[in-house]
C-alpha atoms as a PDB file:
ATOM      1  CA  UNK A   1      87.462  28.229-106.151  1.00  0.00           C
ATOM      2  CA  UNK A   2      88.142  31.437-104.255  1.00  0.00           C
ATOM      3  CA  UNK A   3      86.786  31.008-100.534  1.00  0.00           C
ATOM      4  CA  UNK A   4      84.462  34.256-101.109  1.00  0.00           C
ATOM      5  CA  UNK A   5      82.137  32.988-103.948  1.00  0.00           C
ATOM      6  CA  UNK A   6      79.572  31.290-102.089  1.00  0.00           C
ATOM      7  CA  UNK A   7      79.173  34.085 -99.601  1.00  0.00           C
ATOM      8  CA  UNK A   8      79.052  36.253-102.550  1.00  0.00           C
ATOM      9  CA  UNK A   9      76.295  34.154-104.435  1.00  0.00           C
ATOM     10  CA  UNK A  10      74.283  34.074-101.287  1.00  0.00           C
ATOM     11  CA  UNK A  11      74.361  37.882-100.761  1.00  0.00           C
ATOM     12  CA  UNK A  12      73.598  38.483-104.604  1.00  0.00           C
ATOM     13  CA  UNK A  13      70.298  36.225-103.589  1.00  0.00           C
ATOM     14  CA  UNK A  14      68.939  37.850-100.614  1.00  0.00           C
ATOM     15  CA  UNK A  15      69.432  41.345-102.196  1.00  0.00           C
ATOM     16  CA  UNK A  16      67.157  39.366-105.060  1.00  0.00           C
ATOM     17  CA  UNK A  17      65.036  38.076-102.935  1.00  0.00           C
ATOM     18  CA  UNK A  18      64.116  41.751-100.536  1.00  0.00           C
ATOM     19  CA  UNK A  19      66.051  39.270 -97.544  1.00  0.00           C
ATOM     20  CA  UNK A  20      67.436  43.015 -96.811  1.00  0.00           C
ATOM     21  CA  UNK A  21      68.522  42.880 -93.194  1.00  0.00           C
ATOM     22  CA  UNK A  22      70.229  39.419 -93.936  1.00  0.00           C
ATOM     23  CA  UNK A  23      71.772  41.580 -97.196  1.00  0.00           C
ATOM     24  CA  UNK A  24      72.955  44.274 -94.961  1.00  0.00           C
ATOM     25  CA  UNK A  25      74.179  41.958 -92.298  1.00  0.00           C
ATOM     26  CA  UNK A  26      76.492  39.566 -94.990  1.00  0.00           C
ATOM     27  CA  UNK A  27      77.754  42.614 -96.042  1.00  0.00           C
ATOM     28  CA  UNK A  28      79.211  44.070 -93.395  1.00  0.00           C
ATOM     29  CA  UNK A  29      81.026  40.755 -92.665  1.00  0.00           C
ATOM     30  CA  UNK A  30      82.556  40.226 -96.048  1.00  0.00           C
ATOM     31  CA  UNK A  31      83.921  43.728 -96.138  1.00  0.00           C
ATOM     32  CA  UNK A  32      85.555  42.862 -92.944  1.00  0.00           C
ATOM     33  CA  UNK A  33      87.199  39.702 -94.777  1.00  0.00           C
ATOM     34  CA  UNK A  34      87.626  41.686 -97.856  1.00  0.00           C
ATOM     35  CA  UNK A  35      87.741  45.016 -97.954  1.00  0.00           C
ATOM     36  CA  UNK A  36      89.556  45.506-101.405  1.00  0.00           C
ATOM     37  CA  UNK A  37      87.248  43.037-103.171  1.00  0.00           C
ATOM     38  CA  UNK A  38      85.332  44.732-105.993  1.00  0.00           C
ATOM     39  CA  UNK A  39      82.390  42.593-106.128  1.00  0.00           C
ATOM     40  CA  UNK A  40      81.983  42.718-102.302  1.00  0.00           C
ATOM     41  CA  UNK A  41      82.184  46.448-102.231  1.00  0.00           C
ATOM     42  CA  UNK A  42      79.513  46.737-104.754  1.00  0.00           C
ATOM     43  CA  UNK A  43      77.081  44.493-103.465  1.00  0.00           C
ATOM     44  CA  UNK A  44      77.518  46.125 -99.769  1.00  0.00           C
ATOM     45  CA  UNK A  45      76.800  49.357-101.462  1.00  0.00           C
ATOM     46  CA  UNK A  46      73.712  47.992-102.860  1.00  0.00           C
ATOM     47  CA  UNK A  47      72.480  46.245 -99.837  1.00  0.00           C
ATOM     48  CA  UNK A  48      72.857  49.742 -98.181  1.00  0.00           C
ATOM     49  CA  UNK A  49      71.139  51.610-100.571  1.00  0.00           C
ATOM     50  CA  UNK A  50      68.272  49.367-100.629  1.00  0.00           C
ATOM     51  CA  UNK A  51      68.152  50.310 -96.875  1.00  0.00           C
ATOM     52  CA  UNK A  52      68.022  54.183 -97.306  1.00  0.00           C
ATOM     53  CA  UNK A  53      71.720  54.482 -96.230  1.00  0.00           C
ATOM     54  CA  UNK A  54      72.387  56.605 -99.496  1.00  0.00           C
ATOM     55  CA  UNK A  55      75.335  58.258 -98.352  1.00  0.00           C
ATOM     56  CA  UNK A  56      76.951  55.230 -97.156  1.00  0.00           C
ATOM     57  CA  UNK A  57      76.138  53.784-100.183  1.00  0.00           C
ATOM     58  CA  UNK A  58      77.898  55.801-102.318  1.00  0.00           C
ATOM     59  CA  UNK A  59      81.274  55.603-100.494  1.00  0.00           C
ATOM     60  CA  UNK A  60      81.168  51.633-101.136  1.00  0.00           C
ATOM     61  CA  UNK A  61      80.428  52.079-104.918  1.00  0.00           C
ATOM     62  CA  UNK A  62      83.158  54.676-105.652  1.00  0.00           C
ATOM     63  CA  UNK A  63      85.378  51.794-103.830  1.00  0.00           C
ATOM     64  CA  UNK A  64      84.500  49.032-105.761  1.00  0.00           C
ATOM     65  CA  UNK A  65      84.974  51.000-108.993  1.00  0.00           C
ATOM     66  CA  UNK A  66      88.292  52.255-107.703  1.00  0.00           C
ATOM     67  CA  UNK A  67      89.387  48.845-107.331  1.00  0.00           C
ATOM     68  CA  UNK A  68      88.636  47.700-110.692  1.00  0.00           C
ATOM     69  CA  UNK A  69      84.978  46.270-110.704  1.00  0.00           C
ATOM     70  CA  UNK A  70      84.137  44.739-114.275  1.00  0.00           C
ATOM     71  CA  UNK A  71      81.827  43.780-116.754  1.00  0.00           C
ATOM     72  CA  UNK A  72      77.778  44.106-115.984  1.00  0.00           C
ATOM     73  CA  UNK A  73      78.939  44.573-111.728  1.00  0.00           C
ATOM     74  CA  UNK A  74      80.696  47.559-113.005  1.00  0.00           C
ATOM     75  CA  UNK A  75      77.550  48.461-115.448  1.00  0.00           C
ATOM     76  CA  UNK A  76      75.106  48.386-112.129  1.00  0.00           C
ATOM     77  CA  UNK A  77      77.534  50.395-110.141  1.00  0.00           C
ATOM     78  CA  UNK A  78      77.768  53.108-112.208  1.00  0.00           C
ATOM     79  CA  UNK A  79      74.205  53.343-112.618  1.00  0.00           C
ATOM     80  CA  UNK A  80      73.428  52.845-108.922  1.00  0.00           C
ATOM     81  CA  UNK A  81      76.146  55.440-108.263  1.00  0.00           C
ATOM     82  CA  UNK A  82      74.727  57.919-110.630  1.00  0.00           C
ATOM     83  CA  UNK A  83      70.853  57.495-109.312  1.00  0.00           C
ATOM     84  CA  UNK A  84      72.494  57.788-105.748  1.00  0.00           C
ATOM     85  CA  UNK A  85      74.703  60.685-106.242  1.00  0.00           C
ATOM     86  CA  UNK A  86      71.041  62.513-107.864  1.00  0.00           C
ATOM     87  CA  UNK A  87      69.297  61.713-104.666  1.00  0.00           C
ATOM     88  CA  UNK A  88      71.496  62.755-102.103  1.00  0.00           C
ATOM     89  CA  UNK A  89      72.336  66.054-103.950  1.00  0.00           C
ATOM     90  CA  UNK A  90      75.268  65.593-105.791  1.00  0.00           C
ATOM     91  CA  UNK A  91      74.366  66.798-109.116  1.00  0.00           C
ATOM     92  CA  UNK A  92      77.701  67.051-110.840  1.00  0.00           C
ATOM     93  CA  UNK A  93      79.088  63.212-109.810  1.00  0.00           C
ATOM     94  CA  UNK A  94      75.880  62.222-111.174  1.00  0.00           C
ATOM     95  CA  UNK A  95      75.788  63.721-114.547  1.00  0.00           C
ATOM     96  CA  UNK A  96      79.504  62.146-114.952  1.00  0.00           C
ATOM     97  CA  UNK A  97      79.202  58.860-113.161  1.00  0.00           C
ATOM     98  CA  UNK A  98      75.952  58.482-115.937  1.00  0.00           C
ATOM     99  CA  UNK A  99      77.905  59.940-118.657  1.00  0.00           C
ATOM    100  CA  UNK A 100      80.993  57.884-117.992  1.00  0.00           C
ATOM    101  CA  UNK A 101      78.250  54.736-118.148  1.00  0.00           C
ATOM    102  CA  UNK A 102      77.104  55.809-121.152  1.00  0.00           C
ATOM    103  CA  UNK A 103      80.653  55.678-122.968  1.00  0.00           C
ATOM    104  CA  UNK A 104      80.859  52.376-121.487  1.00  0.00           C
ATOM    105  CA  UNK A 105      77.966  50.944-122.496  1.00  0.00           C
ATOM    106  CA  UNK A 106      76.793  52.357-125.406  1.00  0.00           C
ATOM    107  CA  UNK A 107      73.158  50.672-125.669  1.00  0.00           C
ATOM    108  CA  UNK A 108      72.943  51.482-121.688  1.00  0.00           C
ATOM    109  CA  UNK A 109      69.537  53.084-122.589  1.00  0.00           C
ATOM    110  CA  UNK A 110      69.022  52.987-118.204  1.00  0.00           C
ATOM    111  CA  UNK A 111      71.915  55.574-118.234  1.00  0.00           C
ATOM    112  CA  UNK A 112      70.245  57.664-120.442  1.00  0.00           C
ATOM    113  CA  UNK A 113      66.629  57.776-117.997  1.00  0.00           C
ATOM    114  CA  UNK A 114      68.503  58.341-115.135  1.00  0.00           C
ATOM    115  CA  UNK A 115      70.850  61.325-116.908  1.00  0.00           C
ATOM    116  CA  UNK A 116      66.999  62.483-117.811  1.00  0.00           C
ATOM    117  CA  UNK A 117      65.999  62.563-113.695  1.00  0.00           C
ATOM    118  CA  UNK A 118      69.137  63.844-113.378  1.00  0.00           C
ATOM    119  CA  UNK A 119      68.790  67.157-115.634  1.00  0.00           C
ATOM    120  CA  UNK A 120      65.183  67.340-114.242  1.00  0.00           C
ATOM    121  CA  UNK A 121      66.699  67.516-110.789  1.00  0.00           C
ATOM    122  CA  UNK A 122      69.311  69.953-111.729  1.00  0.00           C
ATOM    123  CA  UNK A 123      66.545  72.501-113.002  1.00  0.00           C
ATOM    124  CA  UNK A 124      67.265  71.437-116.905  1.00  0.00           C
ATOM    125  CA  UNK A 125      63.985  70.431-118.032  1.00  0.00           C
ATOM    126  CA  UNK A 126      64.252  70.938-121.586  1.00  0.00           C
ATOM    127  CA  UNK A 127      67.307  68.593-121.920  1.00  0.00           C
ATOM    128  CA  UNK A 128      65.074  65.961-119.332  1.00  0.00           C
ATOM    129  CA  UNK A 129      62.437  65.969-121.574  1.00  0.00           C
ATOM    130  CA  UNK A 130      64.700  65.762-124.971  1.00  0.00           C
ATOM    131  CA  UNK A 131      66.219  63.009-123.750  1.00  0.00           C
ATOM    132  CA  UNK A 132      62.771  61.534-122.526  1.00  0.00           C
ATOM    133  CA  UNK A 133      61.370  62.166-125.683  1.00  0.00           C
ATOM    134  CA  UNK A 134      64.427  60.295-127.658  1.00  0.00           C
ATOM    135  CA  UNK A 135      64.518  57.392-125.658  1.00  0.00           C
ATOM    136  CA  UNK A 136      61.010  56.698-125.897  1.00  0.00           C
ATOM    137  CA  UNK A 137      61.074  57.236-129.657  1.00  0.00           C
ATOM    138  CA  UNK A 138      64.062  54.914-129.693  1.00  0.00           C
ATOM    139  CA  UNK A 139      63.136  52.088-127.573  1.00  0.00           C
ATOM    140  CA  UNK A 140      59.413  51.833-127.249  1.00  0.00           C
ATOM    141  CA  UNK A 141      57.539  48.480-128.887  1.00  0.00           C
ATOM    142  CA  UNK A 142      54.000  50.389-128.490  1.00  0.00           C
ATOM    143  CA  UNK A 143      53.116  50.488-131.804  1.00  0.00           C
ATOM    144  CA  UNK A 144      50.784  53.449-131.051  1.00  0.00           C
ATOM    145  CA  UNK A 145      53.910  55.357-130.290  1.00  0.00           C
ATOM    146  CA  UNK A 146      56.065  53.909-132.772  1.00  0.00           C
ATOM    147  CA  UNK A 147      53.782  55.945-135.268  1.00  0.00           C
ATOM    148  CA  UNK A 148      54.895  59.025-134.315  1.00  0.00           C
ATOM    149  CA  UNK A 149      58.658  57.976-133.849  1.00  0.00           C
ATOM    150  CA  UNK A 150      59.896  60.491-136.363  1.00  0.00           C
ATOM    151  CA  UNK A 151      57.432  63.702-134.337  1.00  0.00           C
ATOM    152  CA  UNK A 152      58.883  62.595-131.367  1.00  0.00           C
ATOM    153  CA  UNK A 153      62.281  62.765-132.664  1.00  0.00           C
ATOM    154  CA  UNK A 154      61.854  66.109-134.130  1.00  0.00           C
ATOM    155  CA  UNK A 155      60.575  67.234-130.574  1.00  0.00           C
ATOM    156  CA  UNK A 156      63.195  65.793-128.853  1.00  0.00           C
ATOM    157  CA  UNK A 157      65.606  67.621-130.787  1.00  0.00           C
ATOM    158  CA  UNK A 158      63.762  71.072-130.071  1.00  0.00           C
ATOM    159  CA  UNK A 159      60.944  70.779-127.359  1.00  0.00           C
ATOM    160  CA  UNK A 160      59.768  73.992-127.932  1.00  0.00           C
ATOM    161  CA  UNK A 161      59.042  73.541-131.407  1.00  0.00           C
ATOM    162  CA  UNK A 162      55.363  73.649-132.649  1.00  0.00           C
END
């Protein structure tokens, strides 16, 4: 059993539980004892973005996706990069860290919202709301929507269309 996977469990559950200072605290320790770990890296940078530190947040994701973070660790990094990168102005890293999630994980239909805040951000509403538009047509169990799956498709593909 590798000596970090307790610590690691118990920082996955106080970030679960809102035990944030505790979070932020573990964090800092276990990137002291590991600071190539993958899995550490990526739960520090979510303990410090659940704090507000956005900018330190997004130095500890690009590191534990550098490293070689895998499976659905890698899948929340990406996103949490991507959302990150949006709010602290970096537009570009955004659209690819989402984009790169995407190829990833195909049916990663929270890559596809946050590419949609993304474009809004950047000024590109009419892509935002195309992709808005197909995701809800895609995805949505409201049967009062799924009515009118094949409308919103055609507006998603044109929003300007009448």
């Amino acid at each position: 059993m590798d000596d970090l996977e307790e610590p690691i469990l118990e920082l996955r559950k106080l970030l679960a539980t809102g035990q944030l200072d505790a979070a932020l605290e573990l964090s800092h320790l276990l990137c002291e004892r590991d600071p190539k770990n993958s899995v550490v890296n990526y739960l520090a940078a979510c303990a410090r973005d659940a704090q507000g530190l956005e900018e330190e947040a997004v130095r500890f994701y690009e590191e534990a996706i550098e490293i070689g973070l895998e499976g659905e660790d890698l899948r929340g990094a990406l996103l949490g990069l991507g959302s990150t990168c949006r709010n602290v102005g970096r537009i570009r890293q955004s659209y690819r860290t989402l984009r790169r999630g995407l190829e990833l994980f195909p049916d990663g239909t929270e890559f596809r919202a946050f590419l949609g805040l993304a474009l809004y951000t950047a000024g590109k509403h009419k892509e935002s709301v195309s992709l808005f538009l197909q995701l809800i047509a895609e995805t949505t169990a409201d049967p009062h929507l799924q009515r009118y799956q094949r409308a919103l498709l055609h507006y998603a593909s044109d929003p300007d269309a009448k």
